[in-house]
Protein backbone atom coordinates (compact mmCIF):
# COMPACT_ATOMS: atom_id res chain seq x y z
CA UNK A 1 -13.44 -99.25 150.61
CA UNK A 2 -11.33 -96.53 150.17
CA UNK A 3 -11.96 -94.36 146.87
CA UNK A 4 -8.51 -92.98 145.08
CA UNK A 5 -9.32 -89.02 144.96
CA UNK A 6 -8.35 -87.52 141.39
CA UNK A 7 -6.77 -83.93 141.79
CA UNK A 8 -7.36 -81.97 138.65
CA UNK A 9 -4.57 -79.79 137.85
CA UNK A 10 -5.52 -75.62 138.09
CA UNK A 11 -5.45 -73.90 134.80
CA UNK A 12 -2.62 -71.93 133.59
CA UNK A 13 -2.72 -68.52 134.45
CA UNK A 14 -0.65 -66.39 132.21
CA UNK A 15 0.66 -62.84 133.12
CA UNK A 16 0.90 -60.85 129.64
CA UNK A 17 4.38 -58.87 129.68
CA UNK A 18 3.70 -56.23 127.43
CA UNK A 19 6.71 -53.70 127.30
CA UNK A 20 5.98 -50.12 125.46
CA UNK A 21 8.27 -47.67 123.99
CA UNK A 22 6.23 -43.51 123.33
CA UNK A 23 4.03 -45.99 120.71
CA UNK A 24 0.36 -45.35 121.83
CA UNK A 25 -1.16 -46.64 118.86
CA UNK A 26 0.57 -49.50 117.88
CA UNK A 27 0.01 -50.02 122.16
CA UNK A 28 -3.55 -49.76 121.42
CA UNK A 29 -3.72 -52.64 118.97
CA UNK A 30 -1.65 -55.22 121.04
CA UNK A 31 -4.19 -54.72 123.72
CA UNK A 32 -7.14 -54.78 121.35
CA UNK A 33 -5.51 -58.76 120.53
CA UNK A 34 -5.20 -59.74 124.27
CA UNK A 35 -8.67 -58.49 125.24
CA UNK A 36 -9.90 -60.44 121.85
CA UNK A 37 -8.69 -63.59 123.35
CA UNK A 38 -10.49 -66.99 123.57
CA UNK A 39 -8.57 -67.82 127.32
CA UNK A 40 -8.88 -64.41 128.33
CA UNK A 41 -9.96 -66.21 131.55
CA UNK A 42 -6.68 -67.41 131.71
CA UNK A 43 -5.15 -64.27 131.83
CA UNK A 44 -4.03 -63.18 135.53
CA UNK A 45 -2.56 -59.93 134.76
CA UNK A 46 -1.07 -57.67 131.60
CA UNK A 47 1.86 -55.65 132.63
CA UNK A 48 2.51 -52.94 130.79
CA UNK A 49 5.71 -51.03 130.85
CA UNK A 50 6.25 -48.43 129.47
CA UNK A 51 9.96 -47.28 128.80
CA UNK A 52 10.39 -43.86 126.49
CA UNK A 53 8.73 -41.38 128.77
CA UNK A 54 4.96 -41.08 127.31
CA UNK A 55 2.11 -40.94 129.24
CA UNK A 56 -0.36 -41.36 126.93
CA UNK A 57 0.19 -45.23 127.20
CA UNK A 58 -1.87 -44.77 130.45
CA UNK A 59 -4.28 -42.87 129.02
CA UNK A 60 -4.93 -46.05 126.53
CA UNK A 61 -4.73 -48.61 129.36
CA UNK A 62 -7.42 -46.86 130.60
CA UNK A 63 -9.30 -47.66 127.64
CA UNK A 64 -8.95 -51.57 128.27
CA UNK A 65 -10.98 -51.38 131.98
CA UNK A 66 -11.61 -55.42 131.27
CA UNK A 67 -8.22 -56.53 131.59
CA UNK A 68 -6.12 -56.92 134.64
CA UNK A 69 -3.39 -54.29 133.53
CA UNK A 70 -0.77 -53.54 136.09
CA UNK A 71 1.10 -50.04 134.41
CA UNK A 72 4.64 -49.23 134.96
CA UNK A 73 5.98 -46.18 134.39
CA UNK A 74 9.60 -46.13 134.17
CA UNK A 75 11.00 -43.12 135.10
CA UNK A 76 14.10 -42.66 134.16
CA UNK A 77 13.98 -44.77 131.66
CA UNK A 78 15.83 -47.99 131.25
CA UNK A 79 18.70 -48.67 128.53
CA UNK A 80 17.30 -51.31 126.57
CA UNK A 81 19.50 -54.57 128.31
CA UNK A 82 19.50 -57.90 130.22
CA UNK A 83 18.63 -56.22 133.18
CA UNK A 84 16.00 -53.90 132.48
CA UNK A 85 14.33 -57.26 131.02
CA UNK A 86 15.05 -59.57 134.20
CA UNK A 87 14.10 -56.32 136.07
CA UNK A 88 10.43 -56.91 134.02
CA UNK A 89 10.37 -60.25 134.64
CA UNK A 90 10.94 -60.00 137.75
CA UNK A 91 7.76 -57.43 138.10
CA UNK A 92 5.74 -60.57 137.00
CA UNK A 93 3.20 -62.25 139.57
CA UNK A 94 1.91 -65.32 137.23
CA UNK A 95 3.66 -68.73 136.96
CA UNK A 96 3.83 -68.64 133.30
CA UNK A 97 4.57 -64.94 130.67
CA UNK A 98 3.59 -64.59 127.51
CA UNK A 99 5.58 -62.19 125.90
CA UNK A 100 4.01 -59.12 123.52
CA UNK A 101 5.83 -56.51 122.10
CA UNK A 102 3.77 -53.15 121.38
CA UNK A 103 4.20 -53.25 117.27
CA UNK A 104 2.68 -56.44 117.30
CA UNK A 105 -0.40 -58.68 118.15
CA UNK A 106 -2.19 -62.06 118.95
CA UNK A 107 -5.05 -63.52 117.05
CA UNK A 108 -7.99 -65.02 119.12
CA UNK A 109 -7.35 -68.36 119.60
CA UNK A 110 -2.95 -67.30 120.69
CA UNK A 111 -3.29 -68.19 124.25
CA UNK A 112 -5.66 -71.05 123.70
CA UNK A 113 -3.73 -72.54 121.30
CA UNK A 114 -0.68 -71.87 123.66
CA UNK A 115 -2.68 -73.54 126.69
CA UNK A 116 -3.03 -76.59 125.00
CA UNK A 117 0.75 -76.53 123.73
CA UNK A 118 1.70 -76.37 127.36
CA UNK A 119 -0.78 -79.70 128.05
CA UNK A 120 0.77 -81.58 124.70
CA UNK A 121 3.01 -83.34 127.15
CA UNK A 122 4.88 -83.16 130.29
CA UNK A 123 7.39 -81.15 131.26
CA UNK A 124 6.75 -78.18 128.80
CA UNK A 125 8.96 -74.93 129.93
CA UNK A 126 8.05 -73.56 126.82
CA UNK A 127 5.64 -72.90 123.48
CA UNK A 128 6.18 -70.77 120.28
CA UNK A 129 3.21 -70.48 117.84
CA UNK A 130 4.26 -69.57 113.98
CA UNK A 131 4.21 -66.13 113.10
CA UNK A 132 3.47 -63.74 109.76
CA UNK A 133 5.62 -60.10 109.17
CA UNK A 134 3.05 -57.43 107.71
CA UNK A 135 3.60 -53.86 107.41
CA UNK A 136 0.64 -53.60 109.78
CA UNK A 137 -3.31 -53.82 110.68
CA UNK A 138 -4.40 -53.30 106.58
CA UNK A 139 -0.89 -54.04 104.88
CA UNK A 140 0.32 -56.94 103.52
CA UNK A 141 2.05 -60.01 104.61
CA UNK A 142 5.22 -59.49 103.36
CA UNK A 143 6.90 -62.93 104.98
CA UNK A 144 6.01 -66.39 106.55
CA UNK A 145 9.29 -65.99 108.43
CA UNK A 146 11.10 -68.64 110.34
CA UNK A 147 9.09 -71.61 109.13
CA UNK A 148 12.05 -72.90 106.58
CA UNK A 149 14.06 -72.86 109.43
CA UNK A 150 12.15 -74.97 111.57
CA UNK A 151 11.33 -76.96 108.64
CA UNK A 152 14.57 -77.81 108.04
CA UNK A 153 15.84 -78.23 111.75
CA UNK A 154 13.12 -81.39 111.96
CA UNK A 155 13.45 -82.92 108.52
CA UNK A 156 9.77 -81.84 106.83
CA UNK A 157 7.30 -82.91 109.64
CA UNK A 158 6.86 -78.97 111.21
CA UNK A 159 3.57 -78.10 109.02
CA UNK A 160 1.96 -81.13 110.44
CA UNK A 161 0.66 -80.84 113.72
CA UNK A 162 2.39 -79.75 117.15
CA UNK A 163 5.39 -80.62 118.06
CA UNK A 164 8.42 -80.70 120.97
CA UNK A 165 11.40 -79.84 119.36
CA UNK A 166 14.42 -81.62 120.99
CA UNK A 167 17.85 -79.46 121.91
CA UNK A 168 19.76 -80.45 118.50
CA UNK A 169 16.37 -79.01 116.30
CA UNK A 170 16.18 -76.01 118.91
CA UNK A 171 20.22 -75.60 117.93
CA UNK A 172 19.87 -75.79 113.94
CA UNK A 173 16.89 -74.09 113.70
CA UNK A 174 19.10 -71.20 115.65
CA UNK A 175 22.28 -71.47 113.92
CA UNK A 176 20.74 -70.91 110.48
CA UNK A 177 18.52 -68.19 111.57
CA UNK A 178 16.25 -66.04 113.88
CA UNK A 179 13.04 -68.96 113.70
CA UNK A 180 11.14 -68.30 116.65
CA UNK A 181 10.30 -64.91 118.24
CA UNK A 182 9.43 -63.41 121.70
CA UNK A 183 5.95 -62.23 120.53
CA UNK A 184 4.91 -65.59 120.20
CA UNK A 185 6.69 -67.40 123.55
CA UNK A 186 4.52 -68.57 126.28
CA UNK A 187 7.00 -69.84 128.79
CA UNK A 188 7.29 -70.87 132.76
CA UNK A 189 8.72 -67.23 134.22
CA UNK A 190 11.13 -68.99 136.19
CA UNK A 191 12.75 -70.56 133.48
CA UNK A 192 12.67 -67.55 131.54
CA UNK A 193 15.02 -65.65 134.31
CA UNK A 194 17.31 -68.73 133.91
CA UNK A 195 18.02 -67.92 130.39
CA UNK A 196 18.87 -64.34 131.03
CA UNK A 197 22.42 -65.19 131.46
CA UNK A 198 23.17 -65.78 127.78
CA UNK A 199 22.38 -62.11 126.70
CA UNK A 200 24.32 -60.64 129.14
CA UNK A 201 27.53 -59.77 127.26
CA UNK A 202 24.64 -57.01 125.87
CA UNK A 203 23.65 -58.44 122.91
CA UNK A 204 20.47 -56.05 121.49
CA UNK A 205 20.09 -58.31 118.56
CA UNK A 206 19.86 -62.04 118.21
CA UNK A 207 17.96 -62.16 122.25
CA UNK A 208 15.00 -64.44 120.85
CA UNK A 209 17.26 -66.63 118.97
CA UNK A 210 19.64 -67.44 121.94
CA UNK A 211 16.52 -67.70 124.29
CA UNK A 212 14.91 -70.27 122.16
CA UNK A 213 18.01 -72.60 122.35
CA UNK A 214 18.14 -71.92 126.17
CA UNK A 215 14.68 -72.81 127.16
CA UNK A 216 15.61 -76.40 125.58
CA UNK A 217 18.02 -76.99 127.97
CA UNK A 218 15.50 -76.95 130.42
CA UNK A 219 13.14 -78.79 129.59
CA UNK A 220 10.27 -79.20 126.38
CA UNK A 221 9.68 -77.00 124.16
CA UNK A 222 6.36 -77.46 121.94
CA UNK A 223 6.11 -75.37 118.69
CA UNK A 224 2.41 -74.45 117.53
CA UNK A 225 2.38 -74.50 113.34
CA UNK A 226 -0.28 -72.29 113.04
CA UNK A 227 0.45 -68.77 112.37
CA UNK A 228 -1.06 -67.18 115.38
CA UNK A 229 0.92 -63.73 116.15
CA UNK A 230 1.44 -60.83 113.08
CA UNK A 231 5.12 -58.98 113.64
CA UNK A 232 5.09 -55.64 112.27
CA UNK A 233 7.49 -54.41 109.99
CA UNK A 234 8.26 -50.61 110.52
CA UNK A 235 11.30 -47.86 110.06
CA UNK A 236 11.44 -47.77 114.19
CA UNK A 237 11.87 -51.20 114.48
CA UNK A 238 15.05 -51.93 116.99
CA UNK A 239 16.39 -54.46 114.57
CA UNK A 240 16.32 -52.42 111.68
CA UNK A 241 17.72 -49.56 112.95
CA UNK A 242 21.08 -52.00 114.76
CA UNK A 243 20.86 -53.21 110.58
CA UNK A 244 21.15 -49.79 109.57
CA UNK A 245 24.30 -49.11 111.80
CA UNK A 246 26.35 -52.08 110.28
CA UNK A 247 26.37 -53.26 114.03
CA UNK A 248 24.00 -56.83 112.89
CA UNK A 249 26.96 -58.90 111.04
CA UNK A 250 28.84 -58.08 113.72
CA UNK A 251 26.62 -59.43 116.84
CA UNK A 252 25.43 -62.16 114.21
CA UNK A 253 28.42 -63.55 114.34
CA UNK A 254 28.65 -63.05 118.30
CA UNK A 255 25.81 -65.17 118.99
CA UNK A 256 26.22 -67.68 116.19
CA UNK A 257 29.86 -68.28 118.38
CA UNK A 258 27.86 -68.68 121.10
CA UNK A 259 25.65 -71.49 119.36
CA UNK A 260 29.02 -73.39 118.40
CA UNK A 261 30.61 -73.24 122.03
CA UNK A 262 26.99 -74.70 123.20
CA UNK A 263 27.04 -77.25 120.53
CA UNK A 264 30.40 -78.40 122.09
CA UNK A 265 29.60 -78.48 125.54
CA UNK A 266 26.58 -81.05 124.52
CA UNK A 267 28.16 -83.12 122.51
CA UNK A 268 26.80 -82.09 119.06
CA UNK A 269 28.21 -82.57 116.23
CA UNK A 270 26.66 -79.22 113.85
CA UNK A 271 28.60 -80.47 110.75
CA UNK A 272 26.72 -83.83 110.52
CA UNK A 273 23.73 -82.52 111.81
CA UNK A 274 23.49 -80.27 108.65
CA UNK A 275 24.60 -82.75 106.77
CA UNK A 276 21.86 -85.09 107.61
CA UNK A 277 19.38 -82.63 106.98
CA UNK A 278 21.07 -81.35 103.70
CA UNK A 279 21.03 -85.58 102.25
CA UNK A 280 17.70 -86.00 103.50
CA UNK A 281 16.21 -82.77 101.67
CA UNK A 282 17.83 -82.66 99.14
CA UNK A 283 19.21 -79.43 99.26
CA UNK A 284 22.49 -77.30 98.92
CA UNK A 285 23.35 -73.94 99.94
CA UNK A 286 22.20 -72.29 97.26
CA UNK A 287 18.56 -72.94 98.66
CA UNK A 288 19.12 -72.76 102.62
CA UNK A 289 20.26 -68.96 101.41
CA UNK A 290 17.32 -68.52 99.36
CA UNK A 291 14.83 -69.73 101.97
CA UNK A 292 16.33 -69.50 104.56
CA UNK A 293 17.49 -65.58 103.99
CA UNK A 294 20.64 -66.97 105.71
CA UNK A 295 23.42 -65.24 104.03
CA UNK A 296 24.79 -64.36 107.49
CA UNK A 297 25.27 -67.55 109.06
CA UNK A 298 25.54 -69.18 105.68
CA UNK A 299 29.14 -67.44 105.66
CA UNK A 300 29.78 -67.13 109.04
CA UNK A 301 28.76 -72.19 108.78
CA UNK A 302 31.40 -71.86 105.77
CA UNK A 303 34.04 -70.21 107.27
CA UNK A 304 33.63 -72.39 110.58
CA UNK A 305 33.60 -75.73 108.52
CA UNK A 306 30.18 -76.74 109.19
CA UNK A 307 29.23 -76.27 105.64
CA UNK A 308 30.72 -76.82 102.30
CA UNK A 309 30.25 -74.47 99.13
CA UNK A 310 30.75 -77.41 97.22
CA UNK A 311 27.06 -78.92 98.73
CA UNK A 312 24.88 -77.49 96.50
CA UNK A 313 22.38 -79.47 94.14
CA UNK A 314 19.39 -78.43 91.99
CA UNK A 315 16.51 -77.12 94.03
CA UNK A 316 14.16 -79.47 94.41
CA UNK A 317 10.69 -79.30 93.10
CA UNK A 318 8.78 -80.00 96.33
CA UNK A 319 10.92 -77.01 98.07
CA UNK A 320 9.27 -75.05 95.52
CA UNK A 321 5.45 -76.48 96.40
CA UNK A 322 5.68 -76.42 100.21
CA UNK A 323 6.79 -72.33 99.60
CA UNK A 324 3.54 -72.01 97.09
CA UNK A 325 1.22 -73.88 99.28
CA UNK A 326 2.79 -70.98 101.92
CA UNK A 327 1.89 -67.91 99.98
CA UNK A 328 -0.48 -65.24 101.77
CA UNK A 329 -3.91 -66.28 99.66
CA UNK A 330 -3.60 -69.56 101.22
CA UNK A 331 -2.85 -68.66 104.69
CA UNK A 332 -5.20 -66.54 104.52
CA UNK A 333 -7.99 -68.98 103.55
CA UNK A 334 -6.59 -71.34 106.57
CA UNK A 335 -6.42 -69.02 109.27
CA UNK A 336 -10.14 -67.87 108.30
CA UNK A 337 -11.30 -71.56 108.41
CA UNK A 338 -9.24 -72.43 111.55
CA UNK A 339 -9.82 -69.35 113.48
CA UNK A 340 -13.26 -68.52 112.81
């Protein structure tokens, strides 16, 4: 008799891409997070490149001696740009990256939770956990960001458990606004490089929106609900400072074109697919704005016809509860119980 032999597939092994910019400190704490993590087994290397010209992100490296980190020292510097991130990619040894910037970091159970996203089903290119903005290690949480959005884009059932969002979800969720960020991608490197292509027109502002659509053409990607990665809020913040140069509207705009062409080429119909949404909730404009803090491609939906000023109706009471139940005291109290 012949026995069947079972082969067991390998863990994961994750390379951490960890790109710095002359911020030692706020360095410090993102690799205080990855050496904090449950899977740190999992973790093949960190590579750490740094890209502003200060050495003292070497001198904390050496502070981390049990993790794997690989430091790059870029000199001269690269622009920030497509290439100098397919260049960093590129640098990467492990099958699958998870991506995390210097101003922010991971709780515990990130990569864990991540693992298991990546084993929800097959073909996973791709997982995003939830994520809180704070003004840093002892400030407040100032926003649940991104959650309304996904929210919407799969009609209520994203606070439930994990879940594959399919290419039309991936698109909405996009279109309306930036719902799922690098800090908290886990994705096959591979694929990653594929995506590159749609930021090369040197977009420096809506990257992790476009990626997040691209990785769905792909193949699955599985979105974690639980708030596992905090995104600082500072004044140095690349974002801010593109806001602060009147430059944002403008590459808004760029990428939301982008979105529409995309739509096209698939097939999807963005006009009923909001509409759907908008019947099935409930809501109007009015409250996608005010959630959503999606004045930008509010307009930008208007002026293209795939919304209509006219849609707006009385916010609806249980919009109102889901965004209580979502206030910091709360979150708090869950990510205590669920991440003890």
């Amino acid at each position: 008799m012949t026995r069947s032999r079972v082969f067991k597939k390998p863990p994961m092994q994750i390379s951490v891409f960890l790109p710095t910019a002359d911020r030692p400190d706020f360095l410090r704490m993102a690799l205080s997070s990855v050496a904090a993590q449950t899977a740190l087994s999992q973790v093949y290397e960190v590579v750490v490149i740094e890209n502003l010209g200060n050495r003292d992100s070497e001198k904390v490296c050496s502070e981390f001696s049990e993790l794997p980190i690989r430091y790059i020292f870029r000199d001269p510097p690269l622009p920030p740009s497509v290439d100098a991130l397919e260049n960093s990619l590129e640098s990467i040894r492990g099958e699958y990256v998870a991506i995390l910037f210097d101003d922010d970091w991971w709780l515990p159970e990130h990569l864990e939770r991540s693992i298991r996203s990546h084993e929800f089903c097959c073909d996973v290119v791709a997982s995003y956990s939830s994520y809180i903005f704070t003004t840093g290690e002892d400030g407040y949480w100032n926003s649940f960001h991104g959650n309304f959005a996904q929210w919407f884009a799969v009609s209520h059932h994203v606070n439930k458990e994990r879940r594959i969002f399919e290419f039309n979800e991936l698109l909405v969720a996009a279109v309306l606004q930036t719902a799922f960020q690098f800090s908290t991608l886990v994705a096959k490197r591979e694929i990653l490089l594929k995506c590159l292509d749609c930021i090369r027109d040197g977009n420096p502002y809506d990257t992790d929106r476009l990626i997040s659509v691209e990785l769905g053409l792909y193949g699955k990607v599985v979105v974690d609900p639980l708030p596992t990665v905090f995104l600082r809020t500072h004044s140095d913040q690349e974002n801010i400072r593109l806001d602060n140069s009147g430059d944002a509207a403008i590459w808004w705009d760029k990428s939301s074109n982008y979105l529409l062409e995309l739509a096209k080429v698939k097939g999807i119909d963005l006009r009923e697919e909001f509409s759907i949404r908008m019947t099935a909730s409930g809501i109007g404009l009015q409250v996608l704005e005010k959630y959503g803090n999606a004045r930008n491609s509010i307009n930008f939906l208007v002026t293209n016809k795939i919304l209509d000023r006219s849609h707006n109706v009385k916010e609806p009471s249980k919009i109102k509860k889901i965004y209580r139940a979502l206030t910091p005291p709360i979150l708090q109290s869950l990510l205590t119980r669920v991440l003890k």
